[in-house]
C-alpha atoms as a PDB file:
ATOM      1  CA  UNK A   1      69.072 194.200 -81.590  1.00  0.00           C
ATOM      2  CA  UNK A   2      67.901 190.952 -82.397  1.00  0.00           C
ATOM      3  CA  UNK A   3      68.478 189.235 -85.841  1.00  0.00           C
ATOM      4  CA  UNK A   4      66.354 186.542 -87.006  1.00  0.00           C
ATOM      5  CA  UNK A   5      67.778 184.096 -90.107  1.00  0.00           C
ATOM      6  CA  UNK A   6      66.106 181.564 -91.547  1.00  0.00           C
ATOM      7  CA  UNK A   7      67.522 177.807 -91.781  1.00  0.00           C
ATOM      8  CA  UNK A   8      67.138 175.552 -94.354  1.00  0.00           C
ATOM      9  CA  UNK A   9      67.622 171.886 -94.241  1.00  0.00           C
ATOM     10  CA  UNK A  10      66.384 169.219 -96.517  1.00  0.00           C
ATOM     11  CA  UNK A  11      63.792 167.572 -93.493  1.00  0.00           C
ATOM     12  CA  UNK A  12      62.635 171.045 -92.101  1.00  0.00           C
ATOM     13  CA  UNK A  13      63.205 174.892 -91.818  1.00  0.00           C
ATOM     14  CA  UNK A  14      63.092 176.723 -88.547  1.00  0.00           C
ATOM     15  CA  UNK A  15      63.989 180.161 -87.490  1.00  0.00           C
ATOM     16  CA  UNK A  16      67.876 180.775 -85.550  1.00  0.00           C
ATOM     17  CA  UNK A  17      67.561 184.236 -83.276  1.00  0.00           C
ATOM     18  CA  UNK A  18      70.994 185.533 -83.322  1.00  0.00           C
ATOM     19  CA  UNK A  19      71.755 188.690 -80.156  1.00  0.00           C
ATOM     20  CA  UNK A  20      74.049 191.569 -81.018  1.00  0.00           C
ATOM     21  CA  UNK A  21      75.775 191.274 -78.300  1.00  0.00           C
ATOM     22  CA  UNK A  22      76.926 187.180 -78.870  1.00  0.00           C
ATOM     23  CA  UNK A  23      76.682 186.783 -82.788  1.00  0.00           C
ATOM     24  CA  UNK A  24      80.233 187.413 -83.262  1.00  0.00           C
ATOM     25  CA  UNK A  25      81.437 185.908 -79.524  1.00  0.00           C
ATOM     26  CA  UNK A  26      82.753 182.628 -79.268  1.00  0.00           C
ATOM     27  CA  UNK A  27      81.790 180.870 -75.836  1.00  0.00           C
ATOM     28  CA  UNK A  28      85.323 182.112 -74.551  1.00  0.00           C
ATOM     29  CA  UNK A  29      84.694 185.482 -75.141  1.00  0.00           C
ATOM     30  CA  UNK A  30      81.159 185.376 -73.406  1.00  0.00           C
ATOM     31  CA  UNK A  31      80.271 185.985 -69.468  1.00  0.00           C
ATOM     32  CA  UNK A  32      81.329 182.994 -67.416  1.00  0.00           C
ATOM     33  CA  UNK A  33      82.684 184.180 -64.194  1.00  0.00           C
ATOM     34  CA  UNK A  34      80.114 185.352 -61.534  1.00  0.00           C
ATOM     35  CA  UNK A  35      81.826 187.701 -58.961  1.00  0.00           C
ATOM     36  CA  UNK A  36      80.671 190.349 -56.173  1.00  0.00           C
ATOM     37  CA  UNK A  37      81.625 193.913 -55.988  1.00  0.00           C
ATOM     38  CA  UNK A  38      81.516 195.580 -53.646  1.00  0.00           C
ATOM     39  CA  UNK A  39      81.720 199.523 -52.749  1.00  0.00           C
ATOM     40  CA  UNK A  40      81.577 202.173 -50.205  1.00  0.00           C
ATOM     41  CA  UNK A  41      82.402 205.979 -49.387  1.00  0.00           C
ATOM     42  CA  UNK A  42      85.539 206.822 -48.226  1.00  0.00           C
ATOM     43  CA  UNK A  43      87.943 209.337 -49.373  1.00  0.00           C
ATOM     44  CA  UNK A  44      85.831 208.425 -52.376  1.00  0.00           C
ATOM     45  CA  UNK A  45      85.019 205.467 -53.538  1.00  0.00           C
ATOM     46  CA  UNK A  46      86.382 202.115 -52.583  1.00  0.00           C
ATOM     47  CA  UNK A  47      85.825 198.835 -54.815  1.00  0.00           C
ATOM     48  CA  UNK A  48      86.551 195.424 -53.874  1.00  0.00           C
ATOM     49  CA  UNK A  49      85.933 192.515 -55.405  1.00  0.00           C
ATOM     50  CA  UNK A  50      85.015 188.946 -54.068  1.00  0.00           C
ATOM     51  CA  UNK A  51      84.895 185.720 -55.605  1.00  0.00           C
ATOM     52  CA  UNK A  52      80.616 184.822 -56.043  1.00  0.00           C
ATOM     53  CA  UNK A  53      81.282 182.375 -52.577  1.00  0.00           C
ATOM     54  CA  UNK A  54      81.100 185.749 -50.729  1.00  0.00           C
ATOM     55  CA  UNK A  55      84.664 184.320 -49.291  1.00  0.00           C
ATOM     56  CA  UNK A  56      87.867 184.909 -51.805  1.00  0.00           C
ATOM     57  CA  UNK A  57      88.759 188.385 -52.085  1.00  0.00           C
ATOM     58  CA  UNK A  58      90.140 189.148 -55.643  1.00  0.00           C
ATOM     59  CA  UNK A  59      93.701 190.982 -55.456  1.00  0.00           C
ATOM     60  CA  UNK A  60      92.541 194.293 -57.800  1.00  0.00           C
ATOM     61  CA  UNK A  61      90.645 197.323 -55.482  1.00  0.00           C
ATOM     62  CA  UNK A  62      89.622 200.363 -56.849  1.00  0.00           C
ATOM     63  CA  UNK A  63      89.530 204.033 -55.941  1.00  0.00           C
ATOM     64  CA  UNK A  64      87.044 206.178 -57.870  1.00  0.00           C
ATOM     65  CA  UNK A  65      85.934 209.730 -56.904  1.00  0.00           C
ATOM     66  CA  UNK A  66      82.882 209.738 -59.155  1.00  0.00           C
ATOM     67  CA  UNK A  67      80.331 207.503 -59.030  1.00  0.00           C
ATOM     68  CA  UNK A  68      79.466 207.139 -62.283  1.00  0.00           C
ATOM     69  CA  UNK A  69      82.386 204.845 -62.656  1.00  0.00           C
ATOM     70  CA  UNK A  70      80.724 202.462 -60.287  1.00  0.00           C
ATOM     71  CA  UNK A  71      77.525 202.691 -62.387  1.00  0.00           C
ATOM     72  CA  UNK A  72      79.964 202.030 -65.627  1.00  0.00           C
ATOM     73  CA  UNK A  73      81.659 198.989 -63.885  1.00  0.00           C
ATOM     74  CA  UNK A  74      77.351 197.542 -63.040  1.00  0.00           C
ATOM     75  CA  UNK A  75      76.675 198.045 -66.761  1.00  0.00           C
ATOM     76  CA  UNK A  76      79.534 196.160 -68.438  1.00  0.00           C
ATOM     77  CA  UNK A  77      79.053 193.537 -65.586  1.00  0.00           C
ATOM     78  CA  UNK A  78      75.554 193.239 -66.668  1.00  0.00           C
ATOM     79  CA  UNK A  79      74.474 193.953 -62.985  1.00  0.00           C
ATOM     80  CA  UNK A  80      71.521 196.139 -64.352  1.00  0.00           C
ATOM     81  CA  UNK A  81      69.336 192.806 -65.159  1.00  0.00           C
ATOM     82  CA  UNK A  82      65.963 194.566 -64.831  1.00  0.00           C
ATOM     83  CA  UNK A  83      64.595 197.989 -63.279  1.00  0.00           C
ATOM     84  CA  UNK A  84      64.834 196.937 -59.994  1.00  0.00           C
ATOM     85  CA  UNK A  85      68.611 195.931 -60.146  1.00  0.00           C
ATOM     86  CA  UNK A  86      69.366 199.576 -61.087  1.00  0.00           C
ATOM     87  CA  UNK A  87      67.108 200.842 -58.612  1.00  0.00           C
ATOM     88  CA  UNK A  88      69.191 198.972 -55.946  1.00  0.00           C
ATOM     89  CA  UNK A  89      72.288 200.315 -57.553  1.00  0.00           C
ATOM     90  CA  UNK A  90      71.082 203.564 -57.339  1.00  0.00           C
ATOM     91  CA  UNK A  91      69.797 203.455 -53.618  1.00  0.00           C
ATOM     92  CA  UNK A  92      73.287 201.630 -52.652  1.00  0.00           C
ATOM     93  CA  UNK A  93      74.887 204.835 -54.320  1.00  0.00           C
ATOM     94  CA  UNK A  94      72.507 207.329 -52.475  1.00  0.00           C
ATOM     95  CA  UNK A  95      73.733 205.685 -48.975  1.00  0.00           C
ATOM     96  CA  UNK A  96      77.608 205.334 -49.889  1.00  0.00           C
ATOM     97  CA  UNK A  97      77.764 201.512 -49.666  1.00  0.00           C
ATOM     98  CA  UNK A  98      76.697 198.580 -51.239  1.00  0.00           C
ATOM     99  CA  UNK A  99      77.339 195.665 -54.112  1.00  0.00           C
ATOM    100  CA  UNK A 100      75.978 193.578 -56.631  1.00  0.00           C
ATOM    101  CA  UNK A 101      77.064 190.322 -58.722  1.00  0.00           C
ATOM    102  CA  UNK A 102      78.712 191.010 -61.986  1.00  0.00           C
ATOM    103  CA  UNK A 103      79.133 188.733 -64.778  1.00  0.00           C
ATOM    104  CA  UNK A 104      82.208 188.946 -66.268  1.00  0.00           C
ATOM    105  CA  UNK A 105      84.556 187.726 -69.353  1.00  0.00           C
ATOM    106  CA  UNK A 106      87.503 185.581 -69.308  1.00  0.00           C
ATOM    107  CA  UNK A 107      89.156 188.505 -69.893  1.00  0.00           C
ATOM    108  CA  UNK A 108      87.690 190.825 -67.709  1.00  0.00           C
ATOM    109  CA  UNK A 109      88.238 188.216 -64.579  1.00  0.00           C
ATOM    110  CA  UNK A 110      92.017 187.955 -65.284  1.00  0.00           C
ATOM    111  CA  UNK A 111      92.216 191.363 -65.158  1.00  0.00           C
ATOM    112  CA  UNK A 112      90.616 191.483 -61.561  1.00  0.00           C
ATOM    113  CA  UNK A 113      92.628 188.301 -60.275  1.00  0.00           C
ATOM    114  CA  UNK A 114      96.197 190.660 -61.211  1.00  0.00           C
ATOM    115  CA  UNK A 115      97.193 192.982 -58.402  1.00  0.00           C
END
């Protein structure tokens, strides 16, 4: 949803388009840290997660045996960019490995960087 307000000043008026999704964020509270997960089948499903150098592993892995969960984890990460992305996602799914860059919170990276 996207909310359009009208600003007044004394020299001019223009239009401020504010997003659902960061109206009420502050800059703290939006997507900053760019990492890769990573996933494959194994005794279900196995997540990692690397720093976005490709390099650092993060401490926190993941066991799912559904992998709608992996889907879930894209969609908060805002993996799913455009049709394509998904489409990607989906085929990476269909094979039983694969990854994509999510963008995450403050928040949400701590809680990958604790074992």
């Amino acid at each position: 949803m996207i909310v359009a307000e009208f600003v007044h000043s004394a020299n001019c008026g223009h239009i401020r388009l504010l997003f659902a999704y960061t109206a009420h964020m502050s800059r703290y509270d939006r997507p900053s840290h760019r990492v890769y997960m990573s996933f494959f089948q194994r005794e279900g499903w196995q997540v990692q997660f690397l720093e976005a150098d490709l390099k650092t592993p993060l401490p926190r892995k993941l066991t799912f045996t559904d992998p709608e969960k992996i889907r879930e984890l894209a969609r908060r990460g805002e993996a799913w960019g455009d049709s394509e992305s998904r489409q990607m996602l989906e085929n990476a799914i269909e094979n039983g490995r694969g990854g994509c860059y999510l963008r995450l919170t403050p928040e949400q990276y701590r809680k990958l960087r604790q074992p």
